[in-house]
N, C-alpha and C. Protein backbone atom coordinates (compact mmCIF):
# COMPACT_ATOMS: atom_id res chain seq x y z
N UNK A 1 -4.96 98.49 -122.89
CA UNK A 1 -3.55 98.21 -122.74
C UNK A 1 -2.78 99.30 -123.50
N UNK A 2 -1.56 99.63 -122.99
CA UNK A 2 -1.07 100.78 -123.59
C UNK A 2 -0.07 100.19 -124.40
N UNK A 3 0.89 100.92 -125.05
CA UNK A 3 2.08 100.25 -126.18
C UNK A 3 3.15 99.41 -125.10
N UNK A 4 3.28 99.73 -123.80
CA UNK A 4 4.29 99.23 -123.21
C UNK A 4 3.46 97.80 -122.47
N UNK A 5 2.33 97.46 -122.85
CA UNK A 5 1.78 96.04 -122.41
C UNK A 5 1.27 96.67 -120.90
N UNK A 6 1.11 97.28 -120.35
CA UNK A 6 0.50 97.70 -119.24
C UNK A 6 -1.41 98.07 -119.41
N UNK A 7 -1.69 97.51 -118.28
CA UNK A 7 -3.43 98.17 -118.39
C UNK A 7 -3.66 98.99 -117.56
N UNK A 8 -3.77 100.03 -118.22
CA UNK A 8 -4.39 101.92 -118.18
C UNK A 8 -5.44 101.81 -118.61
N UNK A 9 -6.53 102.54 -117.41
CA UNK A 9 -7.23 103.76 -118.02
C UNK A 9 -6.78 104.94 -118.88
N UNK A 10 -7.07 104.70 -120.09
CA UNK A 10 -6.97 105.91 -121.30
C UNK A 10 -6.90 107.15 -121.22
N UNK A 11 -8.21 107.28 -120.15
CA UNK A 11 -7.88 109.08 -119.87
C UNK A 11 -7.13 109.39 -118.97
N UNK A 12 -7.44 108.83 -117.65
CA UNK A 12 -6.29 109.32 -116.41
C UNK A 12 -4.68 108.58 -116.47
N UNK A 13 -4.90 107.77 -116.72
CA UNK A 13 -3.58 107.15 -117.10
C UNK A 13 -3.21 106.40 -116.14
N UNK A 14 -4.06 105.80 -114.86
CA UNK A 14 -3.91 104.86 -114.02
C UNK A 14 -3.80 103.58 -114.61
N UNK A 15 -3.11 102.95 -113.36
CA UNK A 15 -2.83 101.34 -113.56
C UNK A 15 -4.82 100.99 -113.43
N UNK A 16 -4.75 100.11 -114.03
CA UNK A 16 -6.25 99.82 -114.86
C UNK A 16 -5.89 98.02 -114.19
N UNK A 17 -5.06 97.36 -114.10
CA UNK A 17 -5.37 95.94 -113.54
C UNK A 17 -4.31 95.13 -114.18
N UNK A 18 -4.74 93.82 -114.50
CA UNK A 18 -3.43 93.24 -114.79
C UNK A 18 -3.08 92.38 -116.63
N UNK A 19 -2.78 92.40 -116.83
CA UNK A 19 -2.58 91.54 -118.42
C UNK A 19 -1.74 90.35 -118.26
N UNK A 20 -1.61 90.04 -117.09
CA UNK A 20 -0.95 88.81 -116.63
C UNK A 20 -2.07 87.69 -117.21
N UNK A 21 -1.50 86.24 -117.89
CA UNK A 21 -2.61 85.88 -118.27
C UNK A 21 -2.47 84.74 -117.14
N UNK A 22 -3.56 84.13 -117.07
CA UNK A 22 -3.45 82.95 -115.97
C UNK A 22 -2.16 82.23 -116.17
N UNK A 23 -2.15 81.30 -117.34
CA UNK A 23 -1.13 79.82 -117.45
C UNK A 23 0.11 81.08 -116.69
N UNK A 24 0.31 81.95 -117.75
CA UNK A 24 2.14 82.86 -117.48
C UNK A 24 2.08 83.22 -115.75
N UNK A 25 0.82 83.38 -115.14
CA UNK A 25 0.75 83.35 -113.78
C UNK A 25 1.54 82.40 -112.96
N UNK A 26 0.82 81.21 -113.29
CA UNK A 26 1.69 79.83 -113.18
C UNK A 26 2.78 79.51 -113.42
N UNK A 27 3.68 79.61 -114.56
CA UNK A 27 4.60 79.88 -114.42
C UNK A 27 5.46 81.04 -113.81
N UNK A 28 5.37 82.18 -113.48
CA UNK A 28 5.78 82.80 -112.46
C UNK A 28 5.85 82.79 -111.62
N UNK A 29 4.81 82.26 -110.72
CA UNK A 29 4.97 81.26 -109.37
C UNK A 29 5.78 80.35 -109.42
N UNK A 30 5.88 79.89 -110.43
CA UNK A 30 6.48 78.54 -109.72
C UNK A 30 7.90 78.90 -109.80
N UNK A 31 8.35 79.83 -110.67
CA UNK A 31 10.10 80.48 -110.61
C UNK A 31 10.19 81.06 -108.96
N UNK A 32 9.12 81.68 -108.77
CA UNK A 32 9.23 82.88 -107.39
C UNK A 32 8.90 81.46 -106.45
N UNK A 33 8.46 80.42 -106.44
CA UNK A 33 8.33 79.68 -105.37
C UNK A 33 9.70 78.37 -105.36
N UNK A 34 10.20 78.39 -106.90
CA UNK A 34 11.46 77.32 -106.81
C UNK A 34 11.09 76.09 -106.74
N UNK A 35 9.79 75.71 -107.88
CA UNK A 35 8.83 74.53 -107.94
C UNK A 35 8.81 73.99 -108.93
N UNK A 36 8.42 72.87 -109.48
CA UNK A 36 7.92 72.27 -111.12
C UNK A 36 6.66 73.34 -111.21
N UNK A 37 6.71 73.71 -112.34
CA UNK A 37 5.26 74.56 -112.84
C UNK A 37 4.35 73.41 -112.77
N UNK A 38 4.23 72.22 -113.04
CA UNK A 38 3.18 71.12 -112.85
C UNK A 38 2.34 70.73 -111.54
N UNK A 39 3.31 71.49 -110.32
CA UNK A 39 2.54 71.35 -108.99
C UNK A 39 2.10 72.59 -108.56
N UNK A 40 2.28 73.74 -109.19
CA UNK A 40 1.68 74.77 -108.96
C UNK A 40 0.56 74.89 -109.61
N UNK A 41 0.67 74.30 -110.91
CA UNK A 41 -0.63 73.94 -111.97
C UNK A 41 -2.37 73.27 -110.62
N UNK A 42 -1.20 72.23 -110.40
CA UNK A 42 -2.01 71.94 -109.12
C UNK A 42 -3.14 72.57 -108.49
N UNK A 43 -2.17 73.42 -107.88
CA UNK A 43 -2.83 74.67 -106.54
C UNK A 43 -3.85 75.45 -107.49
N UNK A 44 -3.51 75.48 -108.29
CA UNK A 44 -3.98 76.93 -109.34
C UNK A 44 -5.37 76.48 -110.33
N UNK A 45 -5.31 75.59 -110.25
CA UNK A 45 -6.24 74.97 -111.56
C UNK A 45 -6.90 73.76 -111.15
N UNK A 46 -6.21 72.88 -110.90
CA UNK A 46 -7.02 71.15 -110.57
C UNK A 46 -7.44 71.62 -108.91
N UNK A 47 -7.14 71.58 -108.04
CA UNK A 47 -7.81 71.71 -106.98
C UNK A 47 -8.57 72.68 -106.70
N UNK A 48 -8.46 74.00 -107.30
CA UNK A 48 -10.10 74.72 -107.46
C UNK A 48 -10.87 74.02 -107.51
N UNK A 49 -10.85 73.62 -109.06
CA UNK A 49 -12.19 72.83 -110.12
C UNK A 49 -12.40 72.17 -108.87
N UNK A 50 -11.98 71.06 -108.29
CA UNK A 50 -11.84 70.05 -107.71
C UNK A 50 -13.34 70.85 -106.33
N UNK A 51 -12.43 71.77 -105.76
CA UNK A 51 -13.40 72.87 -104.41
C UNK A 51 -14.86 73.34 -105.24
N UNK A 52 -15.02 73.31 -106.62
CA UNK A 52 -15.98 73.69 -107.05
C UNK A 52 -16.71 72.67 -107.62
N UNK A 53 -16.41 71.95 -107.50
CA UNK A 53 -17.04 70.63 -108.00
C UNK A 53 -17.29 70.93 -109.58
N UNK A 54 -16.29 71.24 -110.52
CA UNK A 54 -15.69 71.98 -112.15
C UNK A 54 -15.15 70.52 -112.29
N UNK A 55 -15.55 70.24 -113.86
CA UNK A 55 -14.90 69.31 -113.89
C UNK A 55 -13.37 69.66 -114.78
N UNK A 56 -12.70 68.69 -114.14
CA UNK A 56 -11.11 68.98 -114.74
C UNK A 56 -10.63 67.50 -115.33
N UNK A 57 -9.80 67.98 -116.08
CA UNK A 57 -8.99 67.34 -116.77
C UNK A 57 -9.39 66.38 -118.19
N UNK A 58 -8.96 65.38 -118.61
CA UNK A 58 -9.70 64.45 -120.43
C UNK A 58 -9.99 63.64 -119.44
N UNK A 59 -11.63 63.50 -119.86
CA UNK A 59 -12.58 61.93 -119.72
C UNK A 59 -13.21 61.56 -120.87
N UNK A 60 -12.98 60.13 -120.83
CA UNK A 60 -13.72 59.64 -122.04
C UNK A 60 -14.87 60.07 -122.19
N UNK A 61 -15.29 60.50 -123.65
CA UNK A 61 -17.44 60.90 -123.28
C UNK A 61 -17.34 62.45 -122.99
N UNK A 62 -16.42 63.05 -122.56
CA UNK A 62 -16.74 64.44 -122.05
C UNK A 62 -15.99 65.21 -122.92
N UNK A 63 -16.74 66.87 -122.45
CA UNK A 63 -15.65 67.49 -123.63
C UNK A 63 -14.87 68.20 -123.32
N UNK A 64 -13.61 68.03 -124.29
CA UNK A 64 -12.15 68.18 -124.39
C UNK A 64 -11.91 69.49 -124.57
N UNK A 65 -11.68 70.53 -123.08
CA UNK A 65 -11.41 71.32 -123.33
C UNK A 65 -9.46 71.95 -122.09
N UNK A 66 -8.89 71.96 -123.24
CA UNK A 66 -7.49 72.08 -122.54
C UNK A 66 -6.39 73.50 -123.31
N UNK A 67 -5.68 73.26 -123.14
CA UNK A 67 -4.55 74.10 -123.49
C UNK A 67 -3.00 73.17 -123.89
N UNK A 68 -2.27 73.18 -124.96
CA UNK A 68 -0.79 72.91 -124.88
C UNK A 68 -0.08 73.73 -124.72
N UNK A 69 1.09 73.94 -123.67
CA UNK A 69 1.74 74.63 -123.24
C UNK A 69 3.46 73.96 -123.68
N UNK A 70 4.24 75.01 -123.64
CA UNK A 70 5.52 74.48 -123.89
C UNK A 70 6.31 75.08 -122.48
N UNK A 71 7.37 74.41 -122.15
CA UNK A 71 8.14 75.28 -120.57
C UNK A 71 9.46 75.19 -121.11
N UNK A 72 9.58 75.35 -122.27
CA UNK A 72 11.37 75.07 -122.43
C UNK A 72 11.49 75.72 -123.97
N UNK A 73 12.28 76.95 -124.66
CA UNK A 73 13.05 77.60 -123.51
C UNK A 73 12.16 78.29 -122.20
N UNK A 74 10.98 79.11 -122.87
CA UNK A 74 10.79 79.58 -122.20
C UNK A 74 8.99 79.31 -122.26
N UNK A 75 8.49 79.53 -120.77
CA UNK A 75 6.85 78.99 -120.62
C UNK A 75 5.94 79.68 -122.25
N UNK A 76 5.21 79.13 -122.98
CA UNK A 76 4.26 79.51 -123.81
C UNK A 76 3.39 78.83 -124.54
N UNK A 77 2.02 79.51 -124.58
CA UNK A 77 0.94 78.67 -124.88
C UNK A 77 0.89 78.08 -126.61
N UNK A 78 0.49 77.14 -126.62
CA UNK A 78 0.76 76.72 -127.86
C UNK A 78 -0.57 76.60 -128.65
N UNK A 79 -1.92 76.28 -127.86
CA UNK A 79 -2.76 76.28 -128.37
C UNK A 79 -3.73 76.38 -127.61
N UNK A 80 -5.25 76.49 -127.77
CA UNK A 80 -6.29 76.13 -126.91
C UNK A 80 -7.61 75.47 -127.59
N UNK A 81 -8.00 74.38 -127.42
CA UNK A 81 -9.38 73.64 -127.59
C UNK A 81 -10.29 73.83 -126.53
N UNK A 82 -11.74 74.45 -127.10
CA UNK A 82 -12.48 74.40 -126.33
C UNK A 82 -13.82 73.35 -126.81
N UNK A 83 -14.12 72.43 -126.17
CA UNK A 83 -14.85 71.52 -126.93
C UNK A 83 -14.24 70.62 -127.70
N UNK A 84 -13.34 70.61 -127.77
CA UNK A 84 -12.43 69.57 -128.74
C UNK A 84 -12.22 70.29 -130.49
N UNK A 85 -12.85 71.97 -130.04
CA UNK A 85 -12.62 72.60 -131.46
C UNK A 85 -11.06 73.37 -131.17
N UNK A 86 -10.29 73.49 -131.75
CA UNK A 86 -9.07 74.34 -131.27
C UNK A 86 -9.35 76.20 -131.74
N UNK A 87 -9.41 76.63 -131.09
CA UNK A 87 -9.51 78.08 -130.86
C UNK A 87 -8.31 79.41 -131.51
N UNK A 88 -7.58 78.21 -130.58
CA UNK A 88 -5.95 79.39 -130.98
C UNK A 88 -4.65 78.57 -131.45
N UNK A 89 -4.13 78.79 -131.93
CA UNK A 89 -3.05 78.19 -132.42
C UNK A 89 -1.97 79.48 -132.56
N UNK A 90 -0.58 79.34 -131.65
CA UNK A 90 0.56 79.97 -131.98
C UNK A 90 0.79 79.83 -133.77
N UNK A 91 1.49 81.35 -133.62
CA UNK A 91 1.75 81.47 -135.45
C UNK A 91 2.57 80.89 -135.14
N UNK A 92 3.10 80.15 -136.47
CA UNK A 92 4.31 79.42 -137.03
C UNK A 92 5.51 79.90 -137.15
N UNK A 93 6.29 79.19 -136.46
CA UNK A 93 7.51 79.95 -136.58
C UNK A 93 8.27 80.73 -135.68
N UNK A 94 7.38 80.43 -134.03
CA UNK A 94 7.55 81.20 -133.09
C UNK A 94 8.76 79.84 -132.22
């Protein structure tokens, strides 16, 4: 990734792919489609798993692996548990 958040190859200086992260995906769709981000969540995430037979979403007994997200002001991840251990946590103060 270069200083301006773009992904380059280093030496030639081509576009290298994307730094879009999934969830901010989701929310960008759903502005460009004029939707709740919760039904695009949908398309994007639960009905894959769902085509892949992945399991989705909290079951009792199983493990708890999710994300908290905030959409107001603006879309951002707040944390991530994988296993029911939390991984990432936004710094404080954001």
């Amino acid at each position: 990734m270069d200083e301006s958040g773009r992904a380059v190859d280093r030496a030639s200086g081509r576009l290298a792919g994307s730094t879009l992260t999934p969830w901010a995906g989701v929310f960008r769709a759903a502005g460009y489609l004029g939707r709740p981000w919760a039904e695009v969540w949908e398309a994007f995430s639960v009905r894959p798993a769902r085509w892949l037979s992945l399991r989705h979403g909290l079951e009792e007994g199983a493990e708890a692996s999710f994300c908290l997200l905030a959409d107001e002001p603006e879309p951002r991840l707040l944390a991530t548990f994988l296993r029911g251990e939390k991984v990432f946590a936004e710094e404080e103060g954001k």
